[in-house]
PDB file of N, CA and C in Angstrom:
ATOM      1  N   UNK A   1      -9.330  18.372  19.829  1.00  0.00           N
ATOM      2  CA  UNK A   1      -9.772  17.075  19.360  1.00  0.00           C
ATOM      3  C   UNK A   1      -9.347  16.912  17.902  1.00  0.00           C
ATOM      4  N   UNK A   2      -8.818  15.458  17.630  1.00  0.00           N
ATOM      5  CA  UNK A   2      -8.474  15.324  16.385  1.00  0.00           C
ATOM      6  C   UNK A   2      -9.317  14.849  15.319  1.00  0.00           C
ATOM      7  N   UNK A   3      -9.711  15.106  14.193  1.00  0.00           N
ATOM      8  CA  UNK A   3     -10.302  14.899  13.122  1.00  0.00           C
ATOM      9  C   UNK A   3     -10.324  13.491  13.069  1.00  0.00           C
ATOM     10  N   UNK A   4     -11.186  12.314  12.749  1.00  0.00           N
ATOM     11  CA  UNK A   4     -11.578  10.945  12.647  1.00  0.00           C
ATOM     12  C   UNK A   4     -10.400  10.731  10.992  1.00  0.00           C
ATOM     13  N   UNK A   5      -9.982  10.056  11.027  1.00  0.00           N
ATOM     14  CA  UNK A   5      -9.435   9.887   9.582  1.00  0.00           C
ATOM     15  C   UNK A   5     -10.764   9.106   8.687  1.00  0.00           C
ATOM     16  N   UNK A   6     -10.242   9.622   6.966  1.00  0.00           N
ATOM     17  CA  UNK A   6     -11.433   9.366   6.267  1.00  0.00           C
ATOM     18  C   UNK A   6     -11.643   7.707   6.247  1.00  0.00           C
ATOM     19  N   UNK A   7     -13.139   7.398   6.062  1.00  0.00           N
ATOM     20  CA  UNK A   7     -13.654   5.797   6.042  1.00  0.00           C
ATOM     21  C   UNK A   7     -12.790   5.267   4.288  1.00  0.00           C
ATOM     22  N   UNK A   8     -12.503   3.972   4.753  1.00  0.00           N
ATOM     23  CA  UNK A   8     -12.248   3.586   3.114  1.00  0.00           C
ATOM     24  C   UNK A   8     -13.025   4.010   2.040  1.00  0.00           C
ATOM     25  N   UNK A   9     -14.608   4.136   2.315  1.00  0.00           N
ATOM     26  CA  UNK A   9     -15.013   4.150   1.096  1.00  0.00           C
ATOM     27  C   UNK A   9     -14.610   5.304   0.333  1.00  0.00           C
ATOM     28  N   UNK A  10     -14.651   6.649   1.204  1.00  0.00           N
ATOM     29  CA  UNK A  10     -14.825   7.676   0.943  1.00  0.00           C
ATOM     30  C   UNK A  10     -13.155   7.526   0.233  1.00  0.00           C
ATOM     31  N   UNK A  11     -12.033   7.112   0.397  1.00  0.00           N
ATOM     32  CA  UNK A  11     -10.566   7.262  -0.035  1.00  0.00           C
ATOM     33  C   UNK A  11     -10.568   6.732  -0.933  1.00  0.00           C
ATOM     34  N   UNK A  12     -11.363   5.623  -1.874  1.00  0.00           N
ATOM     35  CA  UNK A  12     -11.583   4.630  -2.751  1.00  0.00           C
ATOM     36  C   UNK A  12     -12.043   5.835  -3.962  1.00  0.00           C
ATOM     37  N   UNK A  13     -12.891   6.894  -3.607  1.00  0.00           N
ATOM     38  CA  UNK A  13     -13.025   7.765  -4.286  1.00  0.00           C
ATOM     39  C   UNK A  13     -12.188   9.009  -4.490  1.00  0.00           C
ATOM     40  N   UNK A  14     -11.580   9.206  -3.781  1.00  0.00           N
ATOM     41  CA  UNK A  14     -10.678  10.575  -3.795  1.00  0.00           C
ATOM     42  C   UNK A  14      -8.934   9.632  -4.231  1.00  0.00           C
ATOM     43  N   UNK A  15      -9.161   8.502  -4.514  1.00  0.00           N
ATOM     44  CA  UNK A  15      -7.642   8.004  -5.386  1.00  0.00           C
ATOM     45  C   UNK A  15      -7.019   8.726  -6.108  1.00  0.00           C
ATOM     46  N   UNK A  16      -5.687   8.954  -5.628  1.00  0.00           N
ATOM     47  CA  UNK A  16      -4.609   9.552  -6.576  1.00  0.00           C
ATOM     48  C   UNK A  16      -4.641   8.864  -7.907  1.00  0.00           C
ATOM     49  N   UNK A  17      -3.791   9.475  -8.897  1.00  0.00           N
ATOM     50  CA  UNK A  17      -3.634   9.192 -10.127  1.00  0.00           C
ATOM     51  C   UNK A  17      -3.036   7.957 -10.295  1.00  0.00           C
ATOM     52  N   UNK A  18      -1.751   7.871  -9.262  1.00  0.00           N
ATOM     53  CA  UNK A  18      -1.321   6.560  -8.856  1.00  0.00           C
ATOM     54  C   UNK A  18      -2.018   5.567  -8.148  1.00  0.00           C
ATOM     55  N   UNK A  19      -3.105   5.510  -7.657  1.00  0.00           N
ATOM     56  CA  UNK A  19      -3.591   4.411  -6.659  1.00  0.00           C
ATOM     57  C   UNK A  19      -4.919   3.837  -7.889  1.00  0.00           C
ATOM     58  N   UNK A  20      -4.842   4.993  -8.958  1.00  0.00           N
ATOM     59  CA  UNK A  20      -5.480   4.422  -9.449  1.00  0.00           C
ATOM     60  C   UNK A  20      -4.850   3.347 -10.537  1.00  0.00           C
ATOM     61  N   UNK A  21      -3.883   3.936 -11.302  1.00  0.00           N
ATOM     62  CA  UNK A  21      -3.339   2.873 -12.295  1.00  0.00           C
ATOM     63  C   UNK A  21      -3.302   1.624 -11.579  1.00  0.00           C
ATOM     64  N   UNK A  22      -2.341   1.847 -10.112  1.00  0.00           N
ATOM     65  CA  UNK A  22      -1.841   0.459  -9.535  1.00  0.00           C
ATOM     66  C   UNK A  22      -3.191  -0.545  -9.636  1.00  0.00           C
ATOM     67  N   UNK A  23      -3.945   0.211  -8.958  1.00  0.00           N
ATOM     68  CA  UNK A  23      -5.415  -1.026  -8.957  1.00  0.00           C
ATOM     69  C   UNK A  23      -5.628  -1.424 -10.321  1.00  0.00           C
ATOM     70  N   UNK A  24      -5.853  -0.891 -11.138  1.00  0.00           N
ATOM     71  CA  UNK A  24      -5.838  -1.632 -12.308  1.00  0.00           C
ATOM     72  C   UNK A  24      -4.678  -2.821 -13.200  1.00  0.00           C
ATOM     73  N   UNK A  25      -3.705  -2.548 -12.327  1.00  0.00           N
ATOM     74  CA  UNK A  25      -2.724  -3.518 -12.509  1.00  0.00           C
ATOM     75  C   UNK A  25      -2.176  -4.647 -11.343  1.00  0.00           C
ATOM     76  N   UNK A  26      -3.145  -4.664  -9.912  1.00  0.00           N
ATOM     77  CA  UNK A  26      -3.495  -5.453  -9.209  1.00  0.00           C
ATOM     78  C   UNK A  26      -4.844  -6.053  -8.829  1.00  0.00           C
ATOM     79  N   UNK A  27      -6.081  -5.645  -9.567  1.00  0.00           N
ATOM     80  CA  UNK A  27      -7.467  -6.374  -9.301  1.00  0.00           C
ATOM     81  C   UNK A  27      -7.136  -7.104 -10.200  1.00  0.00           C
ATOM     82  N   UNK A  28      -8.485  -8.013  -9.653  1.00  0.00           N
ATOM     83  CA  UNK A  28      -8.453  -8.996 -10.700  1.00  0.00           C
ATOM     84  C   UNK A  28      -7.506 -10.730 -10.506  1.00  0.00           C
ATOM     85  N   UNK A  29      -6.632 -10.574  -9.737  1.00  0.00           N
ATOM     86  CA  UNK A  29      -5.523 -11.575  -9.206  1.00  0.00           C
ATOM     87  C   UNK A  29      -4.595 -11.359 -10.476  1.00  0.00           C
ATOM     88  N   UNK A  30      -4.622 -10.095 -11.016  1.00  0.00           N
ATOM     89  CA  UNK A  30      -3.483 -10.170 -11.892  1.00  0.00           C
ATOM     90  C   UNK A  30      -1.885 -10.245 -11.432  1.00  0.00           C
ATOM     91  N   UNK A  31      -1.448 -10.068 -10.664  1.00  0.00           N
ATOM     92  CA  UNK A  31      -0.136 -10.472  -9.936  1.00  0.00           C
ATOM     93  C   UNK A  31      -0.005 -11.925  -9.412  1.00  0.00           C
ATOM     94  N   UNK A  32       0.305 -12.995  -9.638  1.00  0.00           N
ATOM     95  CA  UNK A  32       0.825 -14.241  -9.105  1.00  0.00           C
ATOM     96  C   UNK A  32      -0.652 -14.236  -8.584  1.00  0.00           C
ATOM     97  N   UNK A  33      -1.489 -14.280  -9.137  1.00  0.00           N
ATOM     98  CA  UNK A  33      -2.878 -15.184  -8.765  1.00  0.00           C
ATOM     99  C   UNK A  33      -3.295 -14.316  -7.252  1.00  0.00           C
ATOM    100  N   UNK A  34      -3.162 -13.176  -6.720  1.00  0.00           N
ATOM    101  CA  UNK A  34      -3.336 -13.097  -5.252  1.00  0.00           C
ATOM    102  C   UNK A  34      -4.544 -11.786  -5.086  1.00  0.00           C
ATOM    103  N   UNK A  35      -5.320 -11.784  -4.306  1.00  0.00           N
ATOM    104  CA  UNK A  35      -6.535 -10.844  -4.358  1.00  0.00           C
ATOM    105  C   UNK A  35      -6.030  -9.658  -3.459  1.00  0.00           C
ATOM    106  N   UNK A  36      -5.395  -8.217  -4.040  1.00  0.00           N
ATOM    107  CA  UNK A  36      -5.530  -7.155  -3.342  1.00  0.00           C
ATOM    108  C   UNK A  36      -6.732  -6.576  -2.693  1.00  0.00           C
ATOM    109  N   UNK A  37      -6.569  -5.915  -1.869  1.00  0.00           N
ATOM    110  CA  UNK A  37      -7.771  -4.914  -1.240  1.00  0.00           C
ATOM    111  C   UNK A  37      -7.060  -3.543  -1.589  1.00  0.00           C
ATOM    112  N   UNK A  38      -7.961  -2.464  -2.247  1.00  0.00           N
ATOM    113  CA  UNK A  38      -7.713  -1.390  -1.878  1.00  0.00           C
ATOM    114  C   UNK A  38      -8.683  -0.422  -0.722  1.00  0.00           C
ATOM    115  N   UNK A  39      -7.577   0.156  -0.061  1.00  0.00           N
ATOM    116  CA  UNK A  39      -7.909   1.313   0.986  1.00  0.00           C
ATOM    117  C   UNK A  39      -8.377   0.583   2.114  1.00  0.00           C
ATOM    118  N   UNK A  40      -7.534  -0.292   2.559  1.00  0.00           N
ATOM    119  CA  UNK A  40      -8.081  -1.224   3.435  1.00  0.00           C
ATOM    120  C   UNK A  40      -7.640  -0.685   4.519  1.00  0.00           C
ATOM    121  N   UNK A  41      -8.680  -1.046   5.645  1.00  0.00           N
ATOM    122  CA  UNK A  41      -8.753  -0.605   6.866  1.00  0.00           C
ATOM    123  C   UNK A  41      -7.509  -1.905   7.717  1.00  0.00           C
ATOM    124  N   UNK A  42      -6.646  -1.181   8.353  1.00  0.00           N
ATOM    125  CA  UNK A  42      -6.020  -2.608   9.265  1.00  0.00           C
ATOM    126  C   UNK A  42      -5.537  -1.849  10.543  1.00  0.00           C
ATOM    127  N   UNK A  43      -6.153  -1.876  11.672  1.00  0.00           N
ATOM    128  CA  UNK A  43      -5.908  -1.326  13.413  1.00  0.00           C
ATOM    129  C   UNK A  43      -6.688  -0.047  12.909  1.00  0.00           C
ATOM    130  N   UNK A  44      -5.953   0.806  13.457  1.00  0.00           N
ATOM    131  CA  UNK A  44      -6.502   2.200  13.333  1.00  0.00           C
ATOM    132  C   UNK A  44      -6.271   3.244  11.783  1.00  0.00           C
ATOM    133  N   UNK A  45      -5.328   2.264  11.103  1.00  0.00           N
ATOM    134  CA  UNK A  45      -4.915   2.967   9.613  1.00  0.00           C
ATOM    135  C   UNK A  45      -5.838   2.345   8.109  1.00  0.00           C
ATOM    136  N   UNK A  46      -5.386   3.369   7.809  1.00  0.00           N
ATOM    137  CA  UNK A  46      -6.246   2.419   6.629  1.00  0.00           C
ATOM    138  C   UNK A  46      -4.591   2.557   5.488  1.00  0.00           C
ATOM    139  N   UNK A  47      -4.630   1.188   4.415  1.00  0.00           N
ATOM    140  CA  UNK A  47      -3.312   1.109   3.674  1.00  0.00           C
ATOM    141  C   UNK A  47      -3.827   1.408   2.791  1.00  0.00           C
ATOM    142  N   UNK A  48      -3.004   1.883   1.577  1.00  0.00           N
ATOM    143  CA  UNK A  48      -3.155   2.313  -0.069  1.00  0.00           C
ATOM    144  C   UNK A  48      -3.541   0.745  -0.457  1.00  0.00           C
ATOM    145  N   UNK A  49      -3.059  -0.516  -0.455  1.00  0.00           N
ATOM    146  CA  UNK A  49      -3.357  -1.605  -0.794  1.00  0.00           C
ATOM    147  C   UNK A  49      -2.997  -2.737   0.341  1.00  0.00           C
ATOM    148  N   UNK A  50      -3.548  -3.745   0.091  1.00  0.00           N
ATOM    149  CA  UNK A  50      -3.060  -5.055   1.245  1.00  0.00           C
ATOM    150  C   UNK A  50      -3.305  -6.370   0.309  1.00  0.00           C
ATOM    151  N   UNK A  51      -2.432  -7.364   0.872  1.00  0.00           N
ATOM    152  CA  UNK A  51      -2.735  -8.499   0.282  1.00  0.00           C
ATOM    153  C   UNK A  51      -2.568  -9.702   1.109  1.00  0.00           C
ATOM    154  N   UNK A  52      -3.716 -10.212   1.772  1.00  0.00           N
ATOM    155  CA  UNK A  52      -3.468 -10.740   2.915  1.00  0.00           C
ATOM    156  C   UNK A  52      -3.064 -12.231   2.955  1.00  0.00           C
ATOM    157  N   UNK A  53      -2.938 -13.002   1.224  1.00  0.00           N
ATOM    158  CA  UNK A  53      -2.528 -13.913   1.264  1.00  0.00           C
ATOM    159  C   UNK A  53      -0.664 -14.052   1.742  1.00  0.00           C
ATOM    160  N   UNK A  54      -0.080 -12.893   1.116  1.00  0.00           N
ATOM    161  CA  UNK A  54       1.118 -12.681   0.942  1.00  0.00           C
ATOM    162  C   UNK A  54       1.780 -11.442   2.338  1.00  0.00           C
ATOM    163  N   UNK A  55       0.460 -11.171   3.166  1.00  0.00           N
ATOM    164  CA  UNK A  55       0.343 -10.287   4.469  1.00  0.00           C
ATOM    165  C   UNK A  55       1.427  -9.350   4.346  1.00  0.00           C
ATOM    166  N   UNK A  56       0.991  -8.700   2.906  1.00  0.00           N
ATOM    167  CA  UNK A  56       1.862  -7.332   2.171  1.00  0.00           C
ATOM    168  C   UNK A  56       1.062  -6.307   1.623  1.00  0.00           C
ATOM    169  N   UNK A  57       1.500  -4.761   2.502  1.00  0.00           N
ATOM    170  CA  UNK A  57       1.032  -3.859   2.673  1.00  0.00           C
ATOM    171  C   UNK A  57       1.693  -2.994   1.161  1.00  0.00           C
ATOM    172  N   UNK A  58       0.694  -1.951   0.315  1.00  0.00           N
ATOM    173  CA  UNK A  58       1.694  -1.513  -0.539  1.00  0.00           C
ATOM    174  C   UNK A  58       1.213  -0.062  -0.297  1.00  0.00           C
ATOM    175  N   UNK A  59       1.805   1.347   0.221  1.00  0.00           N
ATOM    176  CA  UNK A  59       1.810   2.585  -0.074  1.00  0.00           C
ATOM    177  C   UNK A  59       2.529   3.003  -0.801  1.00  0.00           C
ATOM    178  N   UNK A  60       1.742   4.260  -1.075  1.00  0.00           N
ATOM    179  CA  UNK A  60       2.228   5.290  -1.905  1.00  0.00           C
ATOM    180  C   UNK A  60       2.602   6.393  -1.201  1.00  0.00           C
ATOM    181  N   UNK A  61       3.906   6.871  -2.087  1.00  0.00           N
ATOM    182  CA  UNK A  61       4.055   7.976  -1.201  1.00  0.00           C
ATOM    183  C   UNK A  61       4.697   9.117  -2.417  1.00  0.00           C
ATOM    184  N   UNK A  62       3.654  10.191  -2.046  1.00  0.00           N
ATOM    185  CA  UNK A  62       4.317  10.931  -2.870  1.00  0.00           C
ATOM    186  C   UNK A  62       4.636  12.362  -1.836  1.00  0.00           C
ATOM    187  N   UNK A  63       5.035  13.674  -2.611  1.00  0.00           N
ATOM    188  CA  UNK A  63       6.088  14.383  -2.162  1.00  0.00           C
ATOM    189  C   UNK A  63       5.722  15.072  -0.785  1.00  0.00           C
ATOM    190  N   UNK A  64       4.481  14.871  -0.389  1.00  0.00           N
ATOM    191  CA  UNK A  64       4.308  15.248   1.622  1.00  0.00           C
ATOM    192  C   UNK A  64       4.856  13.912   2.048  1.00  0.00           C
ATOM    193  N   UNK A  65       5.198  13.089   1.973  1.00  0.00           N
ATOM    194  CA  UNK A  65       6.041  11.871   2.701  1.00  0.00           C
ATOM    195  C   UNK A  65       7.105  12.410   3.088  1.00  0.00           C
ATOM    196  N   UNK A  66       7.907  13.431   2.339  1.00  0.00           N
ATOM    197  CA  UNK A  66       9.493  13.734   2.792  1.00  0.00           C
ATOM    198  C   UNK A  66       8.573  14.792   3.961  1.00  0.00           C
ATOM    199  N   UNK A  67       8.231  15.028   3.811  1.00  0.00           N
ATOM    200  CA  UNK A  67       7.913  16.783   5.171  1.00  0.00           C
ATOM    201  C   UNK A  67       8.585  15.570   6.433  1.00  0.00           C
ATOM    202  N   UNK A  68       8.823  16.322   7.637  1.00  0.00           N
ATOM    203  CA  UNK A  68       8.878  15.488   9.220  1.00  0.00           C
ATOM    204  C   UNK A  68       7.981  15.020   9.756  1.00  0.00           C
ATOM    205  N   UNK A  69       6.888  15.691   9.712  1.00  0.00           N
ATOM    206  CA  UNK A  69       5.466  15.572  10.447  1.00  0.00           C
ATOM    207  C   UNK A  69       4.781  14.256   9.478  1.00  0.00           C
ATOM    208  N   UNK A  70       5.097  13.920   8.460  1.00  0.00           N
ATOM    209  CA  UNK A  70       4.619  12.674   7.715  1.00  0.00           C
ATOM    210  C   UNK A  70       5.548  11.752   7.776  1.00  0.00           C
ATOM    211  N   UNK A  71       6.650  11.443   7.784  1.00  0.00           N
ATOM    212  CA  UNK A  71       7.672  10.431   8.274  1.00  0.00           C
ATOM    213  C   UNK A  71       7.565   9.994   9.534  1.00  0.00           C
ATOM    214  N   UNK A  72       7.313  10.874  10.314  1.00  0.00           N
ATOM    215  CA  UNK A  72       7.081  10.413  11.765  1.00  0.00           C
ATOM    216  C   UNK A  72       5.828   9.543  11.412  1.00  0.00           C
ATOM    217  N   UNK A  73       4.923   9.997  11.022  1.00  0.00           N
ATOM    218  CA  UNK A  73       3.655   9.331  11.008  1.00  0.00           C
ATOM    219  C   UNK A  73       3.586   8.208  10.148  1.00  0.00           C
ATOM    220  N   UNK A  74       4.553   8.415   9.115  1.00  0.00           N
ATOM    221  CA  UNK A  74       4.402   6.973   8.254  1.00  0.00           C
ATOM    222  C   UNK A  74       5.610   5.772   9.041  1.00  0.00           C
ATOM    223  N   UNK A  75       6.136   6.331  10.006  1.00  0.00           N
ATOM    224  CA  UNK A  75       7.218   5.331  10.942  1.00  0.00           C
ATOM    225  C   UNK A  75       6.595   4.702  11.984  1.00  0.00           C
ATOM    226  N   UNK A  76       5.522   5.273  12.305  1.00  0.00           N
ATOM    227  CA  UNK A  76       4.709   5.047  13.329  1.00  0.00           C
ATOM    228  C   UNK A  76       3.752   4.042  12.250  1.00  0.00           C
ATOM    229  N   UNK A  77       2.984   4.327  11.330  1.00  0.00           N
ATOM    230  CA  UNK A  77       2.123   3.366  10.921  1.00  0.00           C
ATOM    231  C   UNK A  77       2.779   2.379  10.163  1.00  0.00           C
ATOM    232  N   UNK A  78       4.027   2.327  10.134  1.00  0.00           N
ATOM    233  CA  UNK A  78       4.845   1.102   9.623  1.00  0.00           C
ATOM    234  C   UNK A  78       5.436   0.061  10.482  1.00  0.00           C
ATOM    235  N   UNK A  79       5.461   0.893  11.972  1.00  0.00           N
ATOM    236  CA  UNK A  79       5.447  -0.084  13.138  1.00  0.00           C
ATOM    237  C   UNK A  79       4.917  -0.941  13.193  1.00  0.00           C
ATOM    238  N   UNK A  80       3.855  -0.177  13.429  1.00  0.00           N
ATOM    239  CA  UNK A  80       2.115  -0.680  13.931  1.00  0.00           C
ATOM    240  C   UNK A  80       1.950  -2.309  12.759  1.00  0.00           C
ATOM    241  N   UNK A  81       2.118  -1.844  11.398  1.00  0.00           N
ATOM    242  CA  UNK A  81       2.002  -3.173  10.809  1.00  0.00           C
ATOM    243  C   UNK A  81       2.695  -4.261  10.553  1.00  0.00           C
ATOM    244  N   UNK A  82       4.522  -3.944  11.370  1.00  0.00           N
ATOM    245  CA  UNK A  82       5.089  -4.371  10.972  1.00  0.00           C
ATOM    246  C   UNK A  82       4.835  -5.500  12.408  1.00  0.00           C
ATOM    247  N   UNK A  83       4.758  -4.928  13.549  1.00  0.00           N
ATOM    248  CA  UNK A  83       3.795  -5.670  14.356  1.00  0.00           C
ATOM    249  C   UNK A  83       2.570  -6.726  14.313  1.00  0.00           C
ATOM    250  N   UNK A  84       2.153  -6.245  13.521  1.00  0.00           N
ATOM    251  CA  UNK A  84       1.100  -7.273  12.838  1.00  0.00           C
ATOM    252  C   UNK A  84       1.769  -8.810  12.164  1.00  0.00           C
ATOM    253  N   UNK A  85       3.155  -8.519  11.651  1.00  0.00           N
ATOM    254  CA  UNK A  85       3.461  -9.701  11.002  1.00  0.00           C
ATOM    255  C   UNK A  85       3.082  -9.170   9.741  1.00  0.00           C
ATOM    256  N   UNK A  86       3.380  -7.988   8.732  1.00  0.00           N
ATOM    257  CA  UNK A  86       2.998  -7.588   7.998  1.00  0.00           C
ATOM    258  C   UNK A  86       4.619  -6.872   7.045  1.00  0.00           C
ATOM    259  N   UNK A  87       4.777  -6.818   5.997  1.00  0.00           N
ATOM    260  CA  UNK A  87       5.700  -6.312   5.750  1.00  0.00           C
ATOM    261  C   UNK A  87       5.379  -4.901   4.413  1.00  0.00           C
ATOM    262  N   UNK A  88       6.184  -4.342   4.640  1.00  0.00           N
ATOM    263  CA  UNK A  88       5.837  -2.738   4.374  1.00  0.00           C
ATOM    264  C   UNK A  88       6.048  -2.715   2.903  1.00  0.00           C
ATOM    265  N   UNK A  89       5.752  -2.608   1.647  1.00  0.00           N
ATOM    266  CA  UNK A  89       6.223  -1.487   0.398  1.00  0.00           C
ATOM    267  C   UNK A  89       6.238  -0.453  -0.204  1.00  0.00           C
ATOM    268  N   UNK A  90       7.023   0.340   0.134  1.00  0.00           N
ATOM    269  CA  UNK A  90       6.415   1.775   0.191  1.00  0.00           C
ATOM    270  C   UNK A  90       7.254   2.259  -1.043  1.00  0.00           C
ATOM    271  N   UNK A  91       6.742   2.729  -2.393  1.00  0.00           N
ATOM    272  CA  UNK A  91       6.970   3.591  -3.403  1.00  0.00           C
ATOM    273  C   UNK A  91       6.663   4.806  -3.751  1.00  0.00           C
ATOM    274  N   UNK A  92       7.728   5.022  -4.277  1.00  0.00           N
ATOM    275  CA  UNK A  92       6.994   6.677  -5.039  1.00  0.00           C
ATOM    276  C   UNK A  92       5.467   6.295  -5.953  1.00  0.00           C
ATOM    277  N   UNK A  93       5.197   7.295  -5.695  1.00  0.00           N
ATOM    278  CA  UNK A  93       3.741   7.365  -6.203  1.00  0.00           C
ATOM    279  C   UNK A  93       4.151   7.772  -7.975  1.00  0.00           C
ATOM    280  N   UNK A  94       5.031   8.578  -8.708  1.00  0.00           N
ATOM    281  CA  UNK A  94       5.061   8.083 -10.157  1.00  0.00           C
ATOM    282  C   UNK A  94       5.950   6.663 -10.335  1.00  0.00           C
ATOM    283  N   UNK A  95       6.413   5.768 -10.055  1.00  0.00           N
ATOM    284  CA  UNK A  95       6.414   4.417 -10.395  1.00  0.00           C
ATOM    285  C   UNK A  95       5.811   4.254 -11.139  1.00  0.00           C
ATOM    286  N   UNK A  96       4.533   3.756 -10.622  1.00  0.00           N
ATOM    287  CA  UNK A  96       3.435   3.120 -11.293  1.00  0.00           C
ATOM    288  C   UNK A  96       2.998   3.692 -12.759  1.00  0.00           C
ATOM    289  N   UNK A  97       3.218   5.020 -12.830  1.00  0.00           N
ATOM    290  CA  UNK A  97       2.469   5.956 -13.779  1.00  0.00           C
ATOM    291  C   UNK A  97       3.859   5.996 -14.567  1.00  0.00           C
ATOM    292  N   UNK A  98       5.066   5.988 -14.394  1.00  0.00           N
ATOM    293  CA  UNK A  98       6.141   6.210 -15.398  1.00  0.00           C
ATOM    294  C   UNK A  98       6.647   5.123 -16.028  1.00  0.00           C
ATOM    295  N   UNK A  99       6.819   3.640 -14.816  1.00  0.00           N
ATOM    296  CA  UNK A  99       6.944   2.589 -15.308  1.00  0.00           C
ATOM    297  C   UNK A  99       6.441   1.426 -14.755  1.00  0.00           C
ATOM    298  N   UNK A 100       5.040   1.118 -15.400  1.00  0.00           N
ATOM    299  CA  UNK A 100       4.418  -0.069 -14.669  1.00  0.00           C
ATOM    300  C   UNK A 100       4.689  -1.546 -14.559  1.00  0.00           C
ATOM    301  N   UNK A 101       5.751  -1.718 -15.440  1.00  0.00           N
ATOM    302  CA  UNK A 101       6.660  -3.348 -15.584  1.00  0.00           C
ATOM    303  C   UNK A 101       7.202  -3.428 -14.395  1.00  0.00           C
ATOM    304  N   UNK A 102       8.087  -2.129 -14.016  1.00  0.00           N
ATOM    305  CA  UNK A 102       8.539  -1.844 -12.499  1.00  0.00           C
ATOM    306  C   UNK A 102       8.270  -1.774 -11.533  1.00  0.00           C
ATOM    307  N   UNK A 103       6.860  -1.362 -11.366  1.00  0.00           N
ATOM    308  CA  UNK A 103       6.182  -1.516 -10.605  1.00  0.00           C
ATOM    309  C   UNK A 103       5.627  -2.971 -10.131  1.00  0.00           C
ATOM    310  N   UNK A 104       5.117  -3.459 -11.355  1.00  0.00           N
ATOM    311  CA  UNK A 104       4.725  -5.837 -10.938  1.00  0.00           C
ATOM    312  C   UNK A 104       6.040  -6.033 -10.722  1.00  0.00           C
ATOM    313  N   UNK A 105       6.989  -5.410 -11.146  1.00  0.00           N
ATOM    314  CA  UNK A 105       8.226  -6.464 -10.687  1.00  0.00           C
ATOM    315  C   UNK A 105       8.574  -6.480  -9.467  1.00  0.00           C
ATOM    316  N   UNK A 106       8.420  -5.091  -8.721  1.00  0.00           N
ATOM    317  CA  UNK A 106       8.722  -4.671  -7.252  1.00  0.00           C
ATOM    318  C   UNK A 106       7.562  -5.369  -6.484  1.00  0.00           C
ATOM    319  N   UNK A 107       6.260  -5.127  -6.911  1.00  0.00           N
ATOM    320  CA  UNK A 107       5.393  -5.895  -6.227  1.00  0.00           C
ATOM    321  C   UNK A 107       5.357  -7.951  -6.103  1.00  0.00           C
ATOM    322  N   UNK A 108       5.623  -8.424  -7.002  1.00  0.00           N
ATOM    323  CA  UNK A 108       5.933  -9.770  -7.235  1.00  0.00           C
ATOM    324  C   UNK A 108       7.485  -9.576  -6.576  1.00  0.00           C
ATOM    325  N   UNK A 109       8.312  -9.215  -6.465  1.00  0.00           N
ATOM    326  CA  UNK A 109       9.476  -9.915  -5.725  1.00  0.00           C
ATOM    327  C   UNK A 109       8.914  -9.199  -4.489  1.00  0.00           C
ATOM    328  N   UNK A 110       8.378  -8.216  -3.982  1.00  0.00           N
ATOM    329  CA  UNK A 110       7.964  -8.682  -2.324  1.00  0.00           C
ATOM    330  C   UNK A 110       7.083  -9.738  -2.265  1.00  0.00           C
ATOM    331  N   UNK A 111       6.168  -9.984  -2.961  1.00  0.00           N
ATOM    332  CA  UNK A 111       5.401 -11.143  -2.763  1.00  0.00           C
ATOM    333  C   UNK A 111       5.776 -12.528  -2.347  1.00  0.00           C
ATOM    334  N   UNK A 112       7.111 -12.677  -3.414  1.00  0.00           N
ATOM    335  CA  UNK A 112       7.829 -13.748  -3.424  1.00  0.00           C
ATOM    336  C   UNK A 112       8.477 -13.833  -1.876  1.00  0.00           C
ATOM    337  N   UNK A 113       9.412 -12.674  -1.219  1.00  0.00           N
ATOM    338  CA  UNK A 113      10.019 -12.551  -0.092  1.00  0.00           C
ATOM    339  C   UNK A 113       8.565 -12.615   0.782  1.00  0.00           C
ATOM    340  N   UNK A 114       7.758 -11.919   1.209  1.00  0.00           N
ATOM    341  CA  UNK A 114       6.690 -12.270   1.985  1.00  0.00           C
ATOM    342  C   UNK A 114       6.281 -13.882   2.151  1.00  0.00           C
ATOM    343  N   UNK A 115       6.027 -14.368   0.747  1.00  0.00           N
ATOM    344  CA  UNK A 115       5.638 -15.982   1.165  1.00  0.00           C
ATOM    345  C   UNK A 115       6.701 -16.856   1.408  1.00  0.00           C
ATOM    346  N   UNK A 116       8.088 -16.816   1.239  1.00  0.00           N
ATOM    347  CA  UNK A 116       8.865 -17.375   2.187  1.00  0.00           C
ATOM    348  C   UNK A 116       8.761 -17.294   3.446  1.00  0.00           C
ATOM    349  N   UNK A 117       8.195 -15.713   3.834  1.00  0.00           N
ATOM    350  CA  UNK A 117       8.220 -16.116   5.659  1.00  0.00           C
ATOM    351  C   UNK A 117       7.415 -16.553   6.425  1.00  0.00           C
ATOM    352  N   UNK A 118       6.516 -16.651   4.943  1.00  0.00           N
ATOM    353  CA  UNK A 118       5.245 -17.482   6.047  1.00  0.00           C
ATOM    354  C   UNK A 118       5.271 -18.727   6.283  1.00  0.00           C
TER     355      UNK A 118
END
């Protein structure tokens, strides 16, 4: 039997170093006016961030993403949302922490591409 994956709240607390800067540079509607969620629950996954005006998912990924056994799994939960009508951003996890201009800029031009397709 497989282990339940952890509830948001509990991941809201165990935030990487990166999930934390990012939130502080997405609460608030500081990006193009739009309200993130962090550690949001969506089907059976829960995302590093979501923004459901702009129905844009943002992970982090830092260095267990390259292993096989986590690619498979992050291909599989990128399906799953891309199914949803959802579109994926997936960064290195120092981005945010090395250069955070780079980071709103990557996040605001998916934003921008997301609300065209809606």
């Amino acid at each position: 039997m497989t282990k339940p994956p952890p509830r948001p709240r509990e991941l809201r607390k165990q935030r990487t170093p990166a999930e934390t800067a990012a939130w502080w540079l997405l609460r608030n509607r500081q990006v193009l006016g739009l309200k993130f969620r962090r550690q949001c629950p969506l089907g059976r996954f829960v995302v590093d961030f979501y923004c459901s005006e702009a129905r844009l998912v943002i992970e982090f990924d830092g260095s267990v993403h390259s292993q096989p056994s986590q690619m498979r799994k992050d291909r599989a939960k990128d399906g799953f949302l891309r199914l949803l009508g959802l579109r994926v951003l997936r960064l290195p996890n120092g981005l945010v922490l090395e250069d955070p201009e780079a980071f709103c800029s990557k996040v605001s031009e998916a934003v921008g591409e997301s609300l065209k397709k809606i």
